[in-house]
Protein backbone atom coordinates (compact mmCIF):
# COMPACT_ATOMS: atom_id res chain seq x y z
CA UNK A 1 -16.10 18.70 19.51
CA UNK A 2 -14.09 15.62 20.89
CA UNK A 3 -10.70 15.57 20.43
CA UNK A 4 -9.51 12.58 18.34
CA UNK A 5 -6.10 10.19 19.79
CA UNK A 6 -2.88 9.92 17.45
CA UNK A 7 -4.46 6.21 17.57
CA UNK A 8 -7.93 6.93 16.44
CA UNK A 9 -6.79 9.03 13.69
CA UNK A 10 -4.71 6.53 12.23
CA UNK A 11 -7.40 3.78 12.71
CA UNK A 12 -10.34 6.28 10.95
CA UNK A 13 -7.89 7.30 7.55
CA UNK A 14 -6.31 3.29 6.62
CA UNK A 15 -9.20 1.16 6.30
CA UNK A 16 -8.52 -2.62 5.90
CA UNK A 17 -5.74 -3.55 3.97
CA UNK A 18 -7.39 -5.64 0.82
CA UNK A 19 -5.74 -9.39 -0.66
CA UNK A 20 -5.41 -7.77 -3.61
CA UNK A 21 -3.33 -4.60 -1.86
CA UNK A 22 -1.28 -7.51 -0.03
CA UNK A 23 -0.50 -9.38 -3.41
CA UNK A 24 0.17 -6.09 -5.20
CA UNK A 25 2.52 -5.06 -2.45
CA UNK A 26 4.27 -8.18 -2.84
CA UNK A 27 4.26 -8.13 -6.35
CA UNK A 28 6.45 -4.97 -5.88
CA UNK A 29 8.77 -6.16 -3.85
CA UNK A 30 9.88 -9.01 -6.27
CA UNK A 31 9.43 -7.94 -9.63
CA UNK A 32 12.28 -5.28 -10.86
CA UNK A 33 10.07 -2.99 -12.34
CA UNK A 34 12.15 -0.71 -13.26
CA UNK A 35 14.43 -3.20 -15.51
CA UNK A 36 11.53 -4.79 -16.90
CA UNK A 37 10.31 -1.72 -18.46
CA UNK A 38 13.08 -0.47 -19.84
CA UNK A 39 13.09 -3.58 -21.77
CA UNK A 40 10.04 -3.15 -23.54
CA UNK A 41 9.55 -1.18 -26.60
């Protein structure tokens, strides 16, 4: 068996990252989440 790189490894497990990943990522970094929620009922 052939002995995968550090590089290769990283490359095979995180596959593309999607718009919708990007935006959600985003979305996470601006919105205070955790304030928002406690404000609903």
């Amino acid at each position: 068996m052939k002995q995968l790189s550090l590089a290769s490894t990283y490359f095979v497990k995180k596959p593309k990252q999607t718009r919708r990943e990007k935006f959600l990522l985003k979305m996470d970094a601006v919105v205070p989440w955790a304030r928002l929620l406690v404000t609903l009922p």
